[in-house]
Protein backbone atom coordinates (compact mmCIF):
# COMPACT_ATOMS: atom_id res chain seq x y z
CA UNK A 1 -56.95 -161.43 79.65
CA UNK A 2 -53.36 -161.07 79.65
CA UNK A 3 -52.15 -159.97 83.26
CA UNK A 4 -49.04 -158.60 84.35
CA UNK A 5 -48.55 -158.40 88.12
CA UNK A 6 -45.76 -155.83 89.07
CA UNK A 7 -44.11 -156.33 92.87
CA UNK A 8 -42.10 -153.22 94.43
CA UNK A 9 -40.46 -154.73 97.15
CA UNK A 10 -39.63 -152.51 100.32
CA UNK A 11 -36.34 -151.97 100.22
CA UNK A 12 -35.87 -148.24 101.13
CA UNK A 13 -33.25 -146.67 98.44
CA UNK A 14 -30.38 -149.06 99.22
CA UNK A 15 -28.89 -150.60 96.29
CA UNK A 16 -29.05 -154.46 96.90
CA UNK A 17 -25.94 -156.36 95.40
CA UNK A 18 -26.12 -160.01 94.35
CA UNK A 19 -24.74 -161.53 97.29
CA UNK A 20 -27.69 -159.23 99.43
CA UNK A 21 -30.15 -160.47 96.83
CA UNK A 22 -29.11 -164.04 97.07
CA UNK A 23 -29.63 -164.04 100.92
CA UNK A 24 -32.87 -162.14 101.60
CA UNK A 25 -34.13 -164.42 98.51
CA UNK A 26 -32.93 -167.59 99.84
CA UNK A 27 -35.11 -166.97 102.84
CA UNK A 28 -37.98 -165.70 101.57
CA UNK A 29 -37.43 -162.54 102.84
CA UNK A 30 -37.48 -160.93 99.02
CA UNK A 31 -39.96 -161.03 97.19
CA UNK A 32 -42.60 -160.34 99.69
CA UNK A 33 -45.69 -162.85 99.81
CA UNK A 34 -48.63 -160.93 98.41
CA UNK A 35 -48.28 -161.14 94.78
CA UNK A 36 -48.19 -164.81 94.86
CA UNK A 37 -51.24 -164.71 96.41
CA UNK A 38 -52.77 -162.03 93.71
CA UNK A 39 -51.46 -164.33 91.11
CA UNK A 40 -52.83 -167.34 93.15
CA UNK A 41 -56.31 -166.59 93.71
CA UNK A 42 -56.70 -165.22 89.74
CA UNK A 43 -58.98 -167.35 87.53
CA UNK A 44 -57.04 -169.64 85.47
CA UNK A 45 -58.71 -168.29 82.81
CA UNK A 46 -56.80 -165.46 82.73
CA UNK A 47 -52.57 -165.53 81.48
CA UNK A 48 -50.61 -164.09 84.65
CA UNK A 49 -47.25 -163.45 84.92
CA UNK A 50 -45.58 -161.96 88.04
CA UNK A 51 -42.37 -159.72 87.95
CA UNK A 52 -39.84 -158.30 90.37
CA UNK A 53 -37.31 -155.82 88.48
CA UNK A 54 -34.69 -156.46 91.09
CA UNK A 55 -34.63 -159.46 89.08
CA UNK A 56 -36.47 -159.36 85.95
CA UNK A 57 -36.39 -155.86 83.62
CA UNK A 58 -39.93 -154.99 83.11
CA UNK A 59 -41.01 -155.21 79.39
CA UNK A 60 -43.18 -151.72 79.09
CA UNK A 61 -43.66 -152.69 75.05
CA UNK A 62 -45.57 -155.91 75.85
CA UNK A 63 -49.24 -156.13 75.06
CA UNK A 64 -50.73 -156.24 78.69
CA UNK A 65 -54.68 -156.12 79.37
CA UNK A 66 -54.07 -155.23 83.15
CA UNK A 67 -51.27 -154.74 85.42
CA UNK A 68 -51.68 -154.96 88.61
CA UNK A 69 -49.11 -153.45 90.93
CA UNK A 70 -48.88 -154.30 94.80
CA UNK A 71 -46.21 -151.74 96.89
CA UNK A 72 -45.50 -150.05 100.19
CA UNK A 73 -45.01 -146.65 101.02
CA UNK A 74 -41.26 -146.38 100.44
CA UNK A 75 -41.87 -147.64 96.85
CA UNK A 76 -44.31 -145.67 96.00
CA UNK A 77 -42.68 -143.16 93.74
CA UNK A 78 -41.42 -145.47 92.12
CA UNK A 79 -44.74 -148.01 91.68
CA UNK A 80 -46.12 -144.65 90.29
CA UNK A 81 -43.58 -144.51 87.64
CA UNK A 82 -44.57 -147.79 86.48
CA UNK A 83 -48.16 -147.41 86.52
CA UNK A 84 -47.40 -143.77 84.57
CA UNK A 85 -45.90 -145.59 81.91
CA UNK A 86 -48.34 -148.75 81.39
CA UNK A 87 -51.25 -145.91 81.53
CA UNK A 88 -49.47 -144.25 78.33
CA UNK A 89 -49.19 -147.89 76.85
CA UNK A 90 -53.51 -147.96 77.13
CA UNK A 91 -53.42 -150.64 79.84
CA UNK A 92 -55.43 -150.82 82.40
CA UNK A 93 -53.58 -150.54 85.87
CA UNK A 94 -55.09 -151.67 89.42
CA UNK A 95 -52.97 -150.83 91.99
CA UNK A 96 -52.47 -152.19 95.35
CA UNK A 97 -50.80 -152.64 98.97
CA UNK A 98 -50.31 -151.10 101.95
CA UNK A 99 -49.51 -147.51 100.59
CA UNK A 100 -52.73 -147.56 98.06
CA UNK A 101 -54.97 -148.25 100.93
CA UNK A 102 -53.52 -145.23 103.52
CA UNK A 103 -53.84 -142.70 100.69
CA UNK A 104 -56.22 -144.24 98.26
CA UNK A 105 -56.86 -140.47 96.60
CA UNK A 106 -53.07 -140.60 95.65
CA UNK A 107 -53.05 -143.83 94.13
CA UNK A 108 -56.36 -143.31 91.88
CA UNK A 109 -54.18 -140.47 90.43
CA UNK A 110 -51.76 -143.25 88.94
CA UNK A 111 -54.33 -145.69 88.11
CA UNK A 112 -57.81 -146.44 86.78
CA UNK A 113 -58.29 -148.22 90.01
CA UNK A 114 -57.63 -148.99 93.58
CA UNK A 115 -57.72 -151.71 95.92
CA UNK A 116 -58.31 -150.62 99.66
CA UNK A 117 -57.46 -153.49 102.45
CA UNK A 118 -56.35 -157.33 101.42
CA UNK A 119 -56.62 -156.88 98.23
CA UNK A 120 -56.95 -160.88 97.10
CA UNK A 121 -61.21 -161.13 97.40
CA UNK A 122 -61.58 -157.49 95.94
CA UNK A 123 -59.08 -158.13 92.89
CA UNK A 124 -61.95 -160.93 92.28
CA UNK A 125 -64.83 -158.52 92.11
CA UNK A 126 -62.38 -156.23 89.87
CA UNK A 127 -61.75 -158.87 87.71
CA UNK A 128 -65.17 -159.23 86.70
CA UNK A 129 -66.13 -155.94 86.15
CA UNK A 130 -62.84 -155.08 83.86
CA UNK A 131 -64.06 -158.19 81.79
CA UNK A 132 -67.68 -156.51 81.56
CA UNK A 133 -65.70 -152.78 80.88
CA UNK A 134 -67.32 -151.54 84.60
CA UNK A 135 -64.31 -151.10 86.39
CA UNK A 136 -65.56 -149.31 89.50
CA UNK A 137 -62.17 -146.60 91.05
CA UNK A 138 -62.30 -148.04 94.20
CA UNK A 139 -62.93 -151.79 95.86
CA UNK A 140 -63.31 -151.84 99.45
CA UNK A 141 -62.11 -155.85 100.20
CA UNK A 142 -64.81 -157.51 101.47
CA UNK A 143 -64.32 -159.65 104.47
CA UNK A 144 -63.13 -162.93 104.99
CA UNK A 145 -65.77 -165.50 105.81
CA UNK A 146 -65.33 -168.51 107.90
CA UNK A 147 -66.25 -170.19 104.44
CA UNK A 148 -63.80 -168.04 102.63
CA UNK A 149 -61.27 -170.74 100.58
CA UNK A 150 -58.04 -169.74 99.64
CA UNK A 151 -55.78 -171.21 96.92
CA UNK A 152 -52.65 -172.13 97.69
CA UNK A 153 -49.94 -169.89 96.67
CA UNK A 154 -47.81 -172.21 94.48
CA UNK A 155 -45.65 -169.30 92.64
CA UNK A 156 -42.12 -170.02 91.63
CA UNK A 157 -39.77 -167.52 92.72
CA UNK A 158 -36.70 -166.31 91.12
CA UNK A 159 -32.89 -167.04 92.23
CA UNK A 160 -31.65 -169.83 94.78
CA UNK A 161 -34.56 -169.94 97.32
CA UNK A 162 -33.99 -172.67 100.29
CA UNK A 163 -36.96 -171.27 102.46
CA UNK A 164 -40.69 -171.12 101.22
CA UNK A 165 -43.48 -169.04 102.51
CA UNK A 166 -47.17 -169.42 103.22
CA UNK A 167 -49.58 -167.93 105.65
CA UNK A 168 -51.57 -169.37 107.76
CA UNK A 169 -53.80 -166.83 109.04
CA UNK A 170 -54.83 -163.51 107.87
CA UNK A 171 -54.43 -160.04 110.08
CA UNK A 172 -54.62 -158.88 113.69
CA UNK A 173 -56.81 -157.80 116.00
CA UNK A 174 -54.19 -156.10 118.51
CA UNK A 175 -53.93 -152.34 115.47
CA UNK A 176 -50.96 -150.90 117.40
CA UNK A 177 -50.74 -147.23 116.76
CA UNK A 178 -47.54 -147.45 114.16
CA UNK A 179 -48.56 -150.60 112.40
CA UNK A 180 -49.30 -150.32 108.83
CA UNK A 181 -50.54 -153.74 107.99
CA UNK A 182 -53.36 -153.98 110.73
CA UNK A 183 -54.68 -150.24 110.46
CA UNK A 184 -55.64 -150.52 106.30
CA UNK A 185 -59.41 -151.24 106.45
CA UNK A 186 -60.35 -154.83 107.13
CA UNK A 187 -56.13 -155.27 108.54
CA UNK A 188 -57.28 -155.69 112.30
CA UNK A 189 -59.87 -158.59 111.18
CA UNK A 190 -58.32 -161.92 111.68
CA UNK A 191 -59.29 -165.32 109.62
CA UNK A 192 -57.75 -168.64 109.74
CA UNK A 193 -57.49 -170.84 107.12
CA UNK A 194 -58.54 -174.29 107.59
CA UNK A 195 -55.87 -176.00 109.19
CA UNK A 196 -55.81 -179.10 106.31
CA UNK A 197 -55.61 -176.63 103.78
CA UNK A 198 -52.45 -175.35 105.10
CA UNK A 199 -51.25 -178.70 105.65
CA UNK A 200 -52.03 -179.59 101.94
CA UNK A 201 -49.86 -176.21 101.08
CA UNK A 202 -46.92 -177.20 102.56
CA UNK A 203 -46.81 -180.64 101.42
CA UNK A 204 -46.19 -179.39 97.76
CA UNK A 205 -44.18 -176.60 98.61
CA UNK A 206 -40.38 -178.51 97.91
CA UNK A 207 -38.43 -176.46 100.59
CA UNK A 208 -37.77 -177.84 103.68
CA UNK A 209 -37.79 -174.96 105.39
CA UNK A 210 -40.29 -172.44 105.45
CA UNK A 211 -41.20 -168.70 106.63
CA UNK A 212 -45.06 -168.09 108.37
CA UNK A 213 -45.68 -164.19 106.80
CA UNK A 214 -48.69 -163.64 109.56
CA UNK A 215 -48.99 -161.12 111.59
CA UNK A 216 -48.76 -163.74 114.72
CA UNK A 217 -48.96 -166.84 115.42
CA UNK A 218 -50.31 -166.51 119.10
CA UNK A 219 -53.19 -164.68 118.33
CA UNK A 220 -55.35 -167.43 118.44
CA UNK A 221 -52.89 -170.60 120.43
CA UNK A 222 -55.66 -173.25 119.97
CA UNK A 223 -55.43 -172.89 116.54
CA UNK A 224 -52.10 -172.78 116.45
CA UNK A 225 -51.65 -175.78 118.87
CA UNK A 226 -53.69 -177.53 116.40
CA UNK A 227 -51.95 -176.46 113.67
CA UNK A 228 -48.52 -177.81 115.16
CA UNK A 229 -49.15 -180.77 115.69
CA UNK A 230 -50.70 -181.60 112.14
CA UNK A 231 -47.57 -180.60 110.91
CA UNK A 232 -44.99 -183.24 112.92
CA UNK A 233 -45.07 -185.42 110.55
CA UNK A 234 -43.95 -183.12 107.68
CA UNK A 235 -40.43 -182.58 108.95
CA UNK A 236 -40.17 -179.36 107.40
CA UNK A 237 -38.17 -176.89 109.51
CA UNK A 238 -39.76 -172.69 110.01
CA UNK A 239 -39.45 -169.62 111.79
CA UNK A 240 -42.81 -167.15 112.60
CA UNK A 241 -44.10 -164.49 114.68
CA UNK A 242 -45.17 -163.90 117.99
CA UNK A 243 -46.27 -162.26 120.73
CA UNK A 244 -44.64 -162.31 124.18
CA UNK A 245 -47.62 -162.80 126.35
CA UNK A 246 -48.70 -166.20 124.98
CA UNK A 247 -44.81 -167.34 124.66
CA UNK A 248 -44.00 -166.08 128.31
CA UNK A 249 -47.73 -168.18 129.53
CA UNK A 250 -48.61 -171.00 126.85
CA UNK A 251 -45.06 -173.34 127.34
CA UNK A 252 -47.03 -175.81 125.85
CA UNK A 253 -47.83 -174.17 122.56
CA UNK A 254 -43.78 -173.16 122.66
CA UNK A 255 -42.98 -176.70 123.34
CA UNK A 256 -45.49 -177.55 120.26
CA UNK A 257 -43.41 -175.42 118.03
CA UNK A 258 -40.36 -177.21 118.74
CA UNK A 259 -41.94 -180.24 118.02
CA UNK A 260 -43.54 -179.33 114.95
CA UNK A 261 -39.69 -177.82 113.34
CA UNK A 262 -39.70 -174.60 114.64
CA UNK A 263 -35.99 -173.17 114.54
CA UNK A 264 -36.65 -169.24 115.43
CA UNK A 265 -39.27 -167.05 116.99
CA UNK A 266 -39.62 -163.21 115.87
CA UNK A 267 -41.14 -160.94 118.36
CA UNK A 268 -41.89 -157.50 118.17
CA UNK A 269 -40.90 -156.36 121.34
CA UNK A 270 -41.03 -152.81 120.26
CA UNK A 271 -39.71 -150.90 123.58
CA UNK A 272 -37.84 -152.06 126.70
CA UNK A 273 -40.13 -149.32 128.53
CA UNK A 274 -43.40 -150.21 129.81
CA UNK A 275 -44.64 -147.01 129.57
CA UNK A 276 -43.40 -146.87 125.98
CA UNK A 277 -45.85 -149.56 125.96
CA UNK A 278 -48.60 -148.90 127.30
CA UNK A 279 -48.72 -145.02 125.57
CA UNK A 280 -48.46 -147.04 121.86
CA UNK A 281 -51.35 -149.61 122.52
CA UNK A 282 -48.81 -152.77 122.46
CA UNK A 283 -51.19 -154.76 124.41
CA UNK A 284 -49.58 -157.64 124.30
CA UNK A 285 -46.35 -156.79 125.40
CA UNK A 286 -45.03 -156.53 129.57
CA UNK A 287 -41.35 -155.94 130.08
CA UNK A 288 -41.67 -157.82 133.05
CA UNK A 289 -42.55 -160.98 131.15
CA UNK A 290 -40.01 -161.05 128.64
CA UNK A 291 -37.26 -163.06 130.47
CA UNK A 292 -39.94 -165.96 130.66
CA UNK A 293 -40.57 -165.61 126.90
CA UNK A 294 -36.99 -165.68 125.90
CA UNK A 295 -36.56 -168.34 128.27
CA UNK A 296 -39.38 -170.26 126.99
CA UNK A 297 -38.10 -170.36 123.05
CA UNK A 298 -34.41 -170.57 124.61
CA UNK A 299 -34.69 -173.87 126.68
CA UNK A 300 -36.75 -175.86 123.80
CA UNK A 301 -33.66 -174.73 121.26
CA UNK A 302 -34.80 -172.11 119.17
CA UNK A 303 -33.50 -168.19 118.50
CA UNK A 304 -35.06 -165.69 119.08
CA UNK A 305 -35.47 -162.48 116.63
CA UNK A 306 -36.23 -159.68 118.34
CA UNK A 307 -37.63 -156.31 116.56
CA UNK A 308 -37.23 -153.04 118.45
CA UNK A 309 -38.53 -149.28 117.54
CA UNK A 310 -37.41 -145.92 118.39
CA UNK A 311 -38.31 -142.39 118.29
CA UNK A 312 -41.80 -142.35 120.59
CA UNK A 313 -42.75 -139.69 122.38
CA UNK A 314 -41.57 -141.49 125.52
CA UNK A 315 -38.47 -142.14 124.29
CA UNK A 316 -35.38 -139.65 125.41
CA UNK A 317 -31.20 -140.13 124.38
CA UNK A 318 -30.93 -142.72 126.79
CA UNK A 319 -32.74 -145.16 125.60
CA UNK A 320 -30.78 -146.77 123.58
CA UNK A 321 -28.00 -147.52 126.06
CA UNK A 322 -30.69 -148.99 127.80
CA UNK A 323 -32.12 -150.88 125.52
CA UNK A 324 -28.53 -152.42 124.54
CA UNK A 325 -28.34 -153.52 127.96
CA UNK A 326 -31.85 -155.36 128.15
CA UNK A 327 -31.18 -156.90 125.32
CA UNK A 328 -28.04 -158.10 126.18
CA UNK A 329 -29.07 -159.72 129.34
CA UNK A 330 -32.11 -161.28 127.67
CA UNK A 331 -29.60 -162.95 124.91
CA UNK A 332 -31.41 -162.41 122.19
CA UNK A 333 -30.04 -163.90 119.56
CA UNK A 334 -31.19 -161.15 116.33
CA UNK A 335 -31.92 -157.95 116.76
CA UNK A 336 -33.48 -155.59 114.34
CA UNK A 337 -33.58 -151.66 114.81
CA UNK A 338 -36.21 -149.58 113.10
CA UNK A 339 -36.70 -145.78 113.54
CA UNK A 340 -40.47 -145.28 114.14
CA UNK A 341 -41.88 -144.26 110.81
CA UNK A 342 -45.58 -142.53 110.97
CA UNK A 343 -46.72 -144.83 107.60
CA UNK A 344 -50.09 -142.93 106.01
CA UNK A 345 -53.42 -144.90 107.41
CA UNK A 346 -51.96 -145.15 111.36
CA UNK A 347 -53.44 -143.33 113.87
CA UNK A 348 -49.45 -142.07 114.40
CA UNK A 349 -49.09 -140.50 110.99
CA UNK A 350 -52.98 -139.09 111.74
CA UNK A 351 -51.76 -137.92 115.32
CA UNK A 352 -47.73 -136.08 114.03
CA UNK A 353 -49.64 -134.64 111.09
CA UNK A 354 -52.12 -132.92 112.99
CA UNK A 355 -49.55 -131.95 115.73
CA UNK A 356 -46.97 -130.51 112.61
CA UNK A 357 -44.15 -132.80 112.92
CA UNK A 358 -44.41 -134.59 110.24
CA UNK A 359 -40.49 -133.75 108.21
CA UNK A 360 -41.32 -135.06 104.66
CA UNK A 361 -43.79 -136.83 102.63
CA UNK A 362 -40.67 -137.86 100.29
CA UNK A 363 -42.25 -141.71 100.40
CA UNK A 364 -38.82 -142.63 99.58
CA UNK A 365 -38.17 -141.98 103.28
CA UNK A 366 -40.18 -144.23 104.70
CA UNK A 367 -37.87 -147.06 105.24
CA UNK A 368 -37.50 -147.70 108.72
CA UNK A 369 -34.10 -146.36 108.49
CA UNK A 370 -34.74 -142.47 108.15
CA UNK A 371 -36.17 -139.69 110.20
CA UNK A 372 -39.36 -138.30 108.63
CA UNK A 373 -40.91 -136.57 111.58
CA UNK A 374 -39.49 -133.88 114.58
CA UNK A 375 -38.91 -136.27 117.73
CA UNK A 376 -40.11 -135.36 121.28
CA UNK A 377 -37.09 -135.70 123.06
CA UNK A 378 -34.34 -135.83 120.63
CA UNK A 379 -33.80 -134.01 117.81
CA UNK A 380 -33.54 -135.93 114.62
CA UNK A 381 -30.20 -136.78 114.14
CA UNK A 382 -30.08 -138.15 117.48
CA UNK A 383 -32.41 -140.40 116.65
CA UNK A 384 -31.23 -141.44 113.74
CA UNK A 385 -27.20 -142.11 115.35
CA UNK A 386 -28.77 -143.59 117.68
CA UNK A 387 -30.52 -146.45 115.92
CA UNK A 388 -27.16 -146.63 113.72
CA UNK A 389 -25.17 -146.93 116.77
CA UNK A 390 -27.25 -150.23 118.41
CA UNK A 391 -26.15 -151.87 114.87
CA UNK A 392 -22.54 -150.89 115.58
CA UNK A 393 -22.68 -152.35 119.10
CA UNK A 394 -25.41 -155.27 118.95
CA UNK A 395 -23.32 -156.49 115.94
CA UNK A 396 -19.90 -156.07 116.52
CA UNK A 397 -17.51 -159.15 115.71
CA UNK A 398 -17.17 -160.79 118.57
CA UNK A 399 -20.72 -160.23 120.13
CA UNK A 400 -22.02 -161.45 117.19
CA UNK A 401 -19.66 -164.10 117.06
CA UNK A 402 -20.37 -165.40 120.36
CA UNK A 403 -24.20 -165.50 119.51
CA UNK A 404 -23.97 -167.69 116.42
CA UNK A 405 -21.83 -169.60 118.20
CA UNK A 406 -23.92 -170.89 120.84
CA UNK A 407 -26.80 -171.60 118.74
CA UNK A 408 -24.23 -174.50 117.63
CA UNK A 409 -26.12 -176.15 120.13
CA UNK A 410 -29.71 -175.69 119.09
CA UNK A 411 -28.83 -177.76 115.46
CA UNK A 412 -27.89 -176.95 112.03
CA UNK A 413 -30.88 -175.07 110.95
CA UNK A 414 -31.04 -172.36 114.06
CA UNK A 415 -27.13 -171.77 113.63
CA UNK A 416 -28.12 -171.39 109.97
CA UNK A 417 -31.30 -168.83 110.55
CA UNK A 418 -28.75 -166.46 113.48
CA UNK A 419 -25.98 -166.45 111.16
CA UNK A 420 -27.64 -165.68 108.04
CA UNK A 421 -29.88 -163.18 109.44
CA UNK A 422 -26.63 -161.96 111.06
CA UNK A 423 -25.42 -160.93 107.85
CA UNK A 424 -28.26 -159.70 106.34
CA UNK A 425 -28.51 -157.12 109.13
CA UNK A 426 -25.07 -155.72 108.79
CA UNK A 427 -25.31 -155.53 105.29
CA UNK A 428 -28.90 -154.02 105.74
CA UNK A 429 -27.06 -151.68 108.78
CA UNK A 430 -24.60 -150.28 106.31
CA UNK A 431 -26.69 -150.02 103.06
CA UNK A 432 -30.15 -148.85 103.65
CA UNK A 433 -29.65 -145.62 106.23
CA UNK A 434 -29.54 -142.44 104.54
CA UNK A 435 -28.15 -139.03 106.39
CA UNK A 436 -30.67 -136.48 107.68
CA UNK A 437 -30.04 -133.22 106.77
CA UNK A 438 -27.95 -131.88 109.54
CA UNK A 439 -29.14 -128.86 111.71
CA UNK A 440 -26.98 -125.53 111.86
CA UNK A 441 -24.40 -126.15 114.39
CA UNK A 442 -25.01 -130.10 115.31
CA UNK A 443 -22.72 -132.44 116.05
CA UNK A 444 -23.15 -136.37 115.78
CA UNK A 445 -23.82 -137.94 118.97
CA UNK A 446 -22.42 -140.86 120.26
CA UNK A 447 -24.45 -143.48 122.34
CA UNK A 448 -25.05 -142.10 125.85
């Protein structure tokens, strides 16, 4: 059959220039991971070609057997669009992601069929029953086995790309309330691939440097341990995720990493409040071992990237001054603000619904970067000049200047990862937020 795999990429509405483009390409960041791996695991029986239209114009007059299209929420209008128009063209469309599997019901409506969870194993069963015309409207991914062998994902990708990807390891067991990956059914189950398999990966994968897409790589630190020190020898260069208990207590796993060509650590630290933590199920997370994480990454020469939410219920005006000051003192190195975004299939967007405060169901919205649900202790533009106003202050000239600066130090690849990533986030800062729609009588705040 001949296959057309479609990739919406989250990207909120901004309109992404070349220069954006060419920077979230180069490191992997754009195009997201998954449809190499739908295109990866297909039978080579089949002709597959991927496209990304921020790149490539899709061709809706080309004789296609299937399309398969994998997108997030904030894409979704859009992915439906495309899947609209292929349906008139009498091919058959399967569509997947994150978004497909929170409101499965919605996506059938745009599709002959959906894939709920991972959707690399069920796209296998769908394959064969679209070749034996018993294409079933829903596949529930079956889980991975301890047997389960997957190719590697050897998909060119489009533009100047210094930084390949891989994974390593498949979900996470931790399903914080707000997390959209690990509350689709099957996303809290985790599976590692055997570790020579993922050695064998990177070996053909010509960039030197490389981004891990899982969830994190602490879940499991013997594996991970393991894992590091097969890959000395490979002097490749990477950055991956991480949680802070095992980087505040394992040094040796952190000193592994080094060793191994880690440059940069991303942790989701979420909240500088424990009790932000503890009310959101971020198990992993204690504020009062964060120092000895940072510490941990800092001393062995590597950044760290730290992601921060707001807009829980535990959350009040003054948080963000706060937070800017924690932050701060911990020297973090990268910073990224999100506004907490109740994504369909959470138990968040389960709990606002029910409770009425959910704003929109625009999908559009839900970019990280726009208020889609009433607050508790803010209203919503509050929340939303808030988060604009820790971009302002995290990154302005000089601070950020001073941070790229000293990882001079750390070698040519972490200065490279902090000040690349420095200007992706004020160019994501100024592009991607969209205005609320102001309330009778407010005024903009200003950071208390």
């Amino acid at each position: 059959m001949n296959i057309l795999i479609v990739e919406t990429v989250w990207m909120g509405s901004a309109s992404y220039k070349f220069l954006d483009k060419t920077l979230l390409t180069a490191f992997s960041i754009l195009p997201t991971l998954q449809a190499r791996e739908i295109a990866a695991i297909t039978p080579k029986n089949h002709t597959v070609s991927i496209v990304n239209e921020r790149y490539t114009p899709i061709d809706f007059q080309k004789n296609y057997d299937v399309v398969h299209i994998n997108f997030v929420t904030s894409t979704a209008p859009h992915a439906y669009e495309i899947a609209d128009r292929f349906r008139k063209n009498k091919a058959l469309v399967v569509l997947s992601g994150l978004h497909a599997s929170g409101i499965p019901e919605e996506a059938k409506q745009h599709s002959d069929s959906v894939l709920i969870g991972r959707p690399e194993l069920a796209w296998l069963v769908a394959l064969q029953d679209i070749e034996q015309h018993k294409i079933k409207p829903f596949y529930q991914a079956p889980p991975f086995e301890t047997s389960t062998r997957l190719p590697p994902t050897m998909i060119s990708l489009p533009g100047f790309v210094i930084t390949g990807a891989l994974e390593a390891t498949r979900g996470c067991p931790y399903q914080c309330d707000f997390c959209p990956e690990t509350n689709i059914p099957g996303g809290s189950q985790y599976y590692e691939r055997p570790i020579d398999d993922v050695i064998t990966e990177m070996k053909t994968i010509p960039q030197k440097t490389l981004m891990f897409y899982d969830n994190s790589l602490t879940i499991h630190p013997e594996y991970t341990k393991e894992l590091f020190r097969k890959m000395k020898g490979l002097h490749k260069r990477f950055f991956c995720n991480g949680n802070v208990d095992v980087l505040a207590r394992d040094p040796e796993l952190v000193h592994l990493s080094k060793e191994a060509g880690c440059v940069a650590w991303l942790i989701g630290f979420e909240s500088v409040s424990q009790e932000t933590l503890d009310a959101i199920g971020k198990k992993t997370n204690r504020v009062d071992e964060y120092t000895q994480a940072v510490h941990n990454i800092h001393r062995h020469g590597m950044a760290v990237i730290g992601c921060f939410i707001f807009g829980f219920d535990t959350d009040t005006p003054a948080v963000f001054k706060e937070t800017l000051k924690v932050i701060k003192k911990l020297k973090i190195d990268i910073a990224d603000f999100s506004i907490l975004t109740p994504f369909p299939g959470t138990l968040l967007f389960k709990q606002l619904e029910q409770q009425g405060r959910i704003l929109t169901k625009d999908w559009k919205n839900y970019n990280l970067k726009t208020v889609v649900f009433t607050p508790q202790q803010m209203i919503p533009e509050e929340l939303l000049a808030g988060v604009q106003q820790m971009y302002t202050e995290f990154y302005t000239p000089l601070y950020a200047f001073k941070r790229i600066l000293r990882n001079l130090d750390n070698g040519f690849y972490a200065f490279f990862v902090v000040f690349s990533r420095t200007i992706i986030a004020i160019m994501n800062s100024r592009r991607v937020f969209t205005k609320v729609k102001k309330s009778k009588g407010f005024k903009k705040p200003t950071m208390p």
